[in-house]
N, C-alpha and C. Protein backbone atom coordinates (compact mmCIF):
# COMPACT_ATOMS: atom_id res chain seq x y z
N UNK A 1 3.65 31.31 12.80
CA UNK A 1 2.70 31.56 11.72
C UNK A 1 3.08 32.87 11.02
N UNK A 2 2.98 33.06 9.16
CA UNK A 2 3.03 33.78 8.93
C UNK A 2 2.25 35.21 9.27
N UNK A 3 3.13 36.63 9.02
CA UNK A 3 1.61 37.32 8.85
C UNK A 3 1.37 37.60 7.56
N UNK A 4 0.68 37.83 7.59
CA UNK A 4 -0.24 38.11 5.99
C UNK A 4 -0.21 39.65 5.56
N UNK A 5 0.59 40.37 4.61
CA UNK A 5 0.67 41.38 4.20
C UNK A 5 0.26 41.78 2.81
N UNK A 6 -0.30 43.06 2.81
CA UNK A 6 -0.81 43.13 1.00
C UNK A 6 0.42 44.24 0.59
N UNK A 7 0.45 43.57 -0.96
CA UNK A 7 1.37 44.77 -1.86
C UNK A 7 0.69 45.14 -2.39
N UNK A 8 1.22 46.66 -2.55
CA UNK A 8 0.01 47.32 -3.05
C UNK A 8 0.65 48.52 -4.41
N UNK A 9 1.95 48.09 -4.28
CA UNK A 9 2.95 48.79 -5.04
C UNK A 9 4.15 47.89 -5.66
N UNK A 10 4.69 48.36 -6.81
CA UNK A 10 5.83 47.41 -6.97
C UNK A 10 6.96 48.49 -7.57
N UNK A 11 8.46 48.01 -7.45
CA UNK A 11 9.18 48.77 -8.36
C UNK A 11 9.67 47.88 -9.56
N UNK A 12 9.66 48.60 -10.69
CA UNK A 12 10.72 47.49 -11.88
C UNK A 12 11.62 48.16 -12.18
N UNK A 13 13.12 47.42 -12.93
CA UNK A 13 14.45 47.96 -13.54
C UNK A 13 14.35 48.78 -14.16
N UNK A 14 12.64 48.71 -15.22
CA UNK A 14 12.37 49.61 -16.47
C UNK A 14 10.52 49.40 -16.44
N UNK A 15 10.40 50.08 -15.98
CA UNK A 15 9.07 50.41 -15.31
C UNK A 15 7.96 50.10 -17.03
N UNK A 16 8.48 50.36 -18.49
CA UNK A 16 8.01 50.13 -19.26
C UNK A 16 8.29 49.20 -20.01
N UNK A 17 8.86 48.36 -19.49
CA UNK A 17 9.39 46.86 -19.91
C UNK A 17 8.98 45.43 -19.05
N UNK A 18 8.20 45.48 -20.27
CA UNK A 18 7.38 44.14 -19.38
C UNK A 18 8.30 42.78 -18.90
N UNK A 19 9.49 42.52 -19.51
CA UNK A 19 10.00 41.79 -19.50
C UNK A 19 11.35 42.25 -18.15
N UNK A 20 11.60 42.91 -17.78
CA UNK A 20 12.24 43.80 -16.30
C UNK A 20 11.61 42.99 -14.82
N UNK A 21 12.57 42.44 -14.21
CA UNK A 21 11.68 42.20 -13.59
C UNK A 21 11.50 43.45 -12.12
N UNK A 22 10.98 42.76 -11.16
CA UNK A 22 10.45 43.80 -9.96
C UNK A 22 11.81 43.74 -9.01
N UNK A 23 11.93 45.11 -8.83
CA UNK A 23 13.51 45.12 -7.82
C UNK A 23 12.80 45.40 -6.16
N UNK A 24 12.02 46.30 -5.65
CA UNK A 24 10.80 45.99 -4.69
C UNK A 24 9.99 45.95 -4.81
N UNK A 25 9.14 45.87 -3.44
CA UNK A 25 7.71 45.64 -3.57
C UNK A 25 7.22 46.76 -2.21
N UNK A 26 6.36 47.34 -2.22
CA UNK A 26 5.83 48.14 -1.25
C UNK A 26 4.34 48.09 -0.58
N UNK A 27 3.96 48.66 0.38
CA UNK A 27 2.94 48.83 0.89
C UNK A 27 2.76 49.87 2.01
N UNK A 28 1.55 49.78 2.35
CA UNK A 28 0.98 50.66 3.77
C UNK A 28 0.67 50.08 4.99
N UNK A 29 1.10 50.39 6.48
CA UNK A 29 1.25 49.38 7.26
C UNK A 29 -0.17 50.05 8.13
N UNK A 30 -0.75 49.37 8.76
CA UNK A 30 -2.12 49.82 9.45
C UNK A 30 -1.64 51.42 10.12
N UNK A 31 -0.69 51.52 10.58
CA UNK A 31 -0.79 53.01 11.11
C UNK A 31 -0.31 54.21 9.69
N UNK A 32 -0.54 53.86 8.53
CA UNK A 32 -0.44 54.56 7.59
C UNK A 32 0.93 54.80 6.91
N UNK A 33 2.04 54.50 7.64
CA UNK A 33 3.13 54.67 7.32
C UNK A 33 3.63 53.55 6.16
N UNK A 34 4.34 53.88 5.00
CA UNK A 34 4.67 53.07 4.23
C UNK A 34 5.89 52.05 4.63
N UNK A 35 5.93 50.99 3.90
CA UNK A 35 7.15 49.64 3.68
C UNK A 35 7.31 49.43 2.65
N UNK A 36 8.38 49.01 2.56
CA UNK A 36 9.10 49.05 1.20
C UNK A 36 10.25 47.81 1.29
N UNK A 37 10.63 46.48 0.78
CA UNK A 37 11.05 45.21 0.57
C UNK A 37 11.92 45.61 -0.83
N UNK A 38 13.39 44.91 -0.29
CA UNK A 38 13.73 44.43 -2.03
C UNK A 38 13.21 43.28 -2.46
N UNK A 39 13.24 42.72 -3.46
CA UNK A 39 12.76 41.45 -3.87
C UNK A 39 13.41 40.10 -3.67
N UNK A 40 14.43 40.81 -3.44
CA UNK A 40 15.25 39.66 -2.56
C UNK A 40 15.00 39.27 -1.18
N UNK A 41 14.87 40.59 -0.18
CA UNK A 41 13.99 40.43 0.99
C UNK A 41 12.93 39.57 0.66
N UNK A 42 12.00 40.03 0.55
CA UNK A 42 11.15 39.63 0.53
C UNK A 42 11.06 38.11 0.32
N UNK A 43 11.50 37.49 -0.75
CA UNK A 43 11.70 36.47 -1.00
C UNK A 43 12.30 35.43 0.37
N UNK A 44 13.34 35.93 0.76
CA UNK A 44 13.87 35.22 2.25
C UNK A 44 12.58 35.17 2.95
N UNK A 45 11.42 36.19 3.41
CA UNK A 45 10.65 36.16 4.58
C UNK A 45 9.93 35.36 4.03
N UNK A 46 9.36 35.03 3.15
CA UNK A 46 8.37 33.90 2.67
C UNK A 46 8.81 32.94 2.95
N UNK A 47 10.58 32.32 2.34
CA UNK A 47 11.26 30.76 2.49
C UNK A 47 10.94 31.07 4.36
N UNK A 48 11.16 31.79 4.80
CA UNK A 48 11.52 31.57 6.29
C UNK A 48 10.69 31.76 7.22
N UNK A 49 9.16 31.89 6.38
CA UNK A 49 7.86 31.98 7.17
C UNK A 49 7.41 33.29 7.69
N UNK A 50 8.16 34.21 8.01
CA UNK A 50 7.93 35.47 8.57
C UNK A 50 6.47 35.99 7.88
N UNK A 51 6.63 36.32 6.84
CA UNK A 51 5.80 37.02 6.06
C UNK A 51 4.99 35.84 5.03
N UNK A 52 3.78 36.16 4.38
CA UNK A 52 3.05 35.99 3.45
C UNK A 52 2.21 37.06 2.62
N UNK A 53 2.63 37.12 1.49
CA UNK A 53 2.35 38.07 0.50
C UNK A 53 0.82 38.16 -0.29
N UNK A 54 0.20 38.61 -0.72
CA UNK A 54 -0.99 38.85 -1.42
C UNK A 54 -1.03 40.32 -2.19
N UNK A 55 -2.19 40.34 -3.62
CA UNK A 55 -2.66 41.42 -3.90
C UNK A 55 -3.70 41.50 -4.06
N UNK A 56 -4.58 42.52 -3.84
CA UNK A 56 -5.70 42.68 -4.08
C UNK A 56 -6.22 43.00 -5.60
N UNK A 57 -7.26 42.05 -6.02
CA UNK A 57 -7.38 42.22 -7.63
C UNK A 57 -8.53 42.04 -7.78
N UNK A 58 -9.60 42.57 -8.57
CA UNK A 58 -10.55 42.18 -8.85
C UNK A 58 -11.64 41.84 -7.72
N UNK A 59 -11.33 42.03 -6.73
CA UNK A 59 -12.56 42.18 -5.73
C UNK A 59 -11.93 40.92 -4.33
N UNK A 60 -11.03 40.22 -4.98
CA UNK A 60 -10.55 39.48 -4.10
C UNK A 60 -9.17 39.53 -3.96
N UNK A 61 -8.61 38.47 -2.77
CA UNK A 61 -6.25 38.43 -2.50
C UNK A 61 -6.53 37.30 -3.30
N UNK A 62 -5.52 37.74 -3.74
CA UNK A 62 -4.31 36.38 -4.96
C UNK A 62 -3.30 36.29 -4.03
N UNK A 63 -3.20 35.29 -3.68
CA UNK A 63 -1.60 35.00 -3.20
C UNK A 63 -0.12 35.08 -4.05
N UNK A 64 0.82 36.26 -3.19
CA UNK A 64 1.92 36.33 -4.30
C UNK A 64 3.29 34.69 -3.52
N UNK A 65 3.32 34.09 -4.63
CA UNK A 65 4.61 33.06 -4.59
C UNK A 65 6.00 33.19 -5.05
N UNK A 66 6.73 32.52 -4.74
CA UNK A 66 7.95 32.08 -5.42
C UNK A 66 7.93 31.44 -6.54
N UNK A 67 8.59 32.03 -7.77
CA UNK A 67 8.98 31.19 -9.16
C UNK A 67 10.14 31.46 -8.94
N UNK A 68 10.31 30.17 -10.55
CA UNK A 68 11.54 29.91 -10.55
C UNK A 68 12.23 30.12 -12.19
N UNK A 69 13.22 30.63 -12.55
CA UNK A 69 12.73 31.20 -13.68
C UNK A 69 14.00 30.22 -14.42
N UNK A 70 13.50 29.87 -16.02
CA UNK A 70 14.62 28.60 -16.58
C UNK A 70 16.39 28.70 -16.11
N UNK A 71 16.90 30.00 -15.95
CA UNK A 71 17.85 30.27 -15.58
C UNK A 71 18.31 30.13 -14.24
N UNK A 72 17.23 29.63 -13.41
CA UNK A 72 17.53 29.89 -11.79
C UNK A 72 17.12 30.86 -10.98
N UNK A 73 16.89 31.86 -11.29
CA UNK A 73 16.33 33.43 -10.82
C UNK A 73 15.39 33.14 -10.17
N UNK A 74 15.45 33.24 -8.78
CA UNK A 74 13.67 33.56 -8.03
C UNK A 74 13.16 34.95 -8.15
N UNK A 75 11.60 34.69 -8.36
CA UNK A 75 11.08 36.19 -8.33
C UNK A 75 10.00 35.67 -7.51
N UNK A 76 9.00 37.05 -8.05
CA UNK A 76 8.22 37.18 -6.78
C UNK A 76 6.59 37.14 -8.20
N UNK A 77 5.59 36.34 -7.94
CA UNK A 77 4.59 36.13 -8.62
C UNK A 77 3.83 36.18 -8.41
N UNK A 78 2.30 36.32 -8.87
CA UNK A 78 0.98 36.02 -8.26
C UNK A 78 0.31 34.72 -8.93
N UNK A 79 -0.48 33.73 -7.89
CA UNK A 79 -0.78 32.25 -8.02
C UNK A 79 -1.62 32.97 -9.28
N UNK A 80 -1.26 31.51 -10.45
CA UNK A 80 -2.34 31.52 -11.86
C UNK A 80 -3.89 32.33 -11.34
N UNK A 81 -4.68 33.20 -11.92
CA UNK A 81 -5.64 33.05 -11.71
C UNK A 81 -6.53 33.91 -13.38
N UNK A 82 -5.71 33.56 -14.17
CA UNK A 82 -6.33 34.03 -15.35
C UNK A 82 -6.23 35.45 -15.86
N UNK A 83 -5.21 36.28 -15.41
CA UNK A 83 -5.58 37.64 -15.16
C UNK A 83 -4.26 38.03 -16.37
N UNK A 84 -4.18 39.01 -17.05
CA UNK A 84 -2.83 38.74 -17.95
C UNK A 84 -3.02 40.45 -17.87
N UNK A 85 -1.47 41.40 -17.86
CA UNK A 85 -0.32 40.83 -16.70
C UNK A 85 -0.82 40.18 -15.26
N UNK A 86 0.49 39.61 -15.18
CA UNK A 86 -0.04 39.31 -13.73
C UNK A 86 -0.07 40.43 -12.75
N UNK A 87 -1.06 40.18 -12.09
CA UNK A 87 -1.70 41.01 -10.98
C UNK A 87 -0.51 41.67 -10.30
N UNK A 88 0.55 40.87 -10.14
CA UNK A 88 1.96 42.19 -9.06
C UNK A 88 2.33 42.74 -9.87
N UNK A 89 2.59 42.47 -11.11
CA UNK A 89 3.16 43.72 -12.29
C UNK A 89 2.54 45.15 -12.31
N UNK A 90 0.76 44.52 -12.48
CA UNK A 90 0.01 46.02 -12.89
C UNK A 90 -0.07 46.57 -11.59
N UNK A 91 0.28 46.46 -10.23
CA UNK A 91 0.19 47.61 -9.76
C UNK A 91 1.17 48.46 -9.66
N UNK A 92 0.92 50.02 -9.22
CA UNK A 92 1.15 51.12 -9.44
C UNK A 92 2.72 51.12 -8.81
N UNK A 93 3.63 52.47 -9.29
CA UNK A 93 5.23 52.18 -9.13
C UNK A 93 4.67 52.38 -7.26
N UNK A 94 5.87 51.98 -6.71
CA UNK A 94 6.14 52.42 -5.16
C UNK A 94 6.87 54.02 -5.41
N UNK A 95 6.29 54.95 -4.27
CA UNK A 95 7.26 56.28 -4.67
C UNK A 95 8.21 56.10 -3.52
């Protein structure tokens, strides 16, 4: 079974370019110490079950998925839920 982890940080190529995509993704692990994923990682632990991703938005987790982008490119997304950007974009850089 996966475990269930929140991002709570992201990095992009060009942090003011919406169109850039995310090179990691970060967080805080219960004993306070930070993690930090490339997006490529990350991506493997999902196909391979290890991990399951979420963000916290709006009072509730969005689950973050796999897309697929017209070119082939996997990234890393949050499920539709009406929110524009999507919810892993707007959070804050990882330091």
């Amino acid at each position: 079974m996966a475990a269930r982890v929140r991002i709570s940080c992201i990095n992009k190529a060009d942090r003011f370019n919406p169109h850039k995509h995310i090179t990691h993704i970060g967080g805080i692990n219960v004993d306070k110490t930070r993690w930090k994923l490339t997006e490529e990682d990350a991506i493997e632990y999902i196909e391979n079950g290890t991990y399951e991703f979420y963000v916290f938005a709006g009072g509730s987790s969005v689950n973050v998925i796999i897309a697929t982008s017209i070119a082939g490119h996997k990234y890393l997304r949050t499920v539709a839920d009406g929110e524009i950007p999507d919810n892993l974009l707007s959070l804050p850089e990882c330091p």
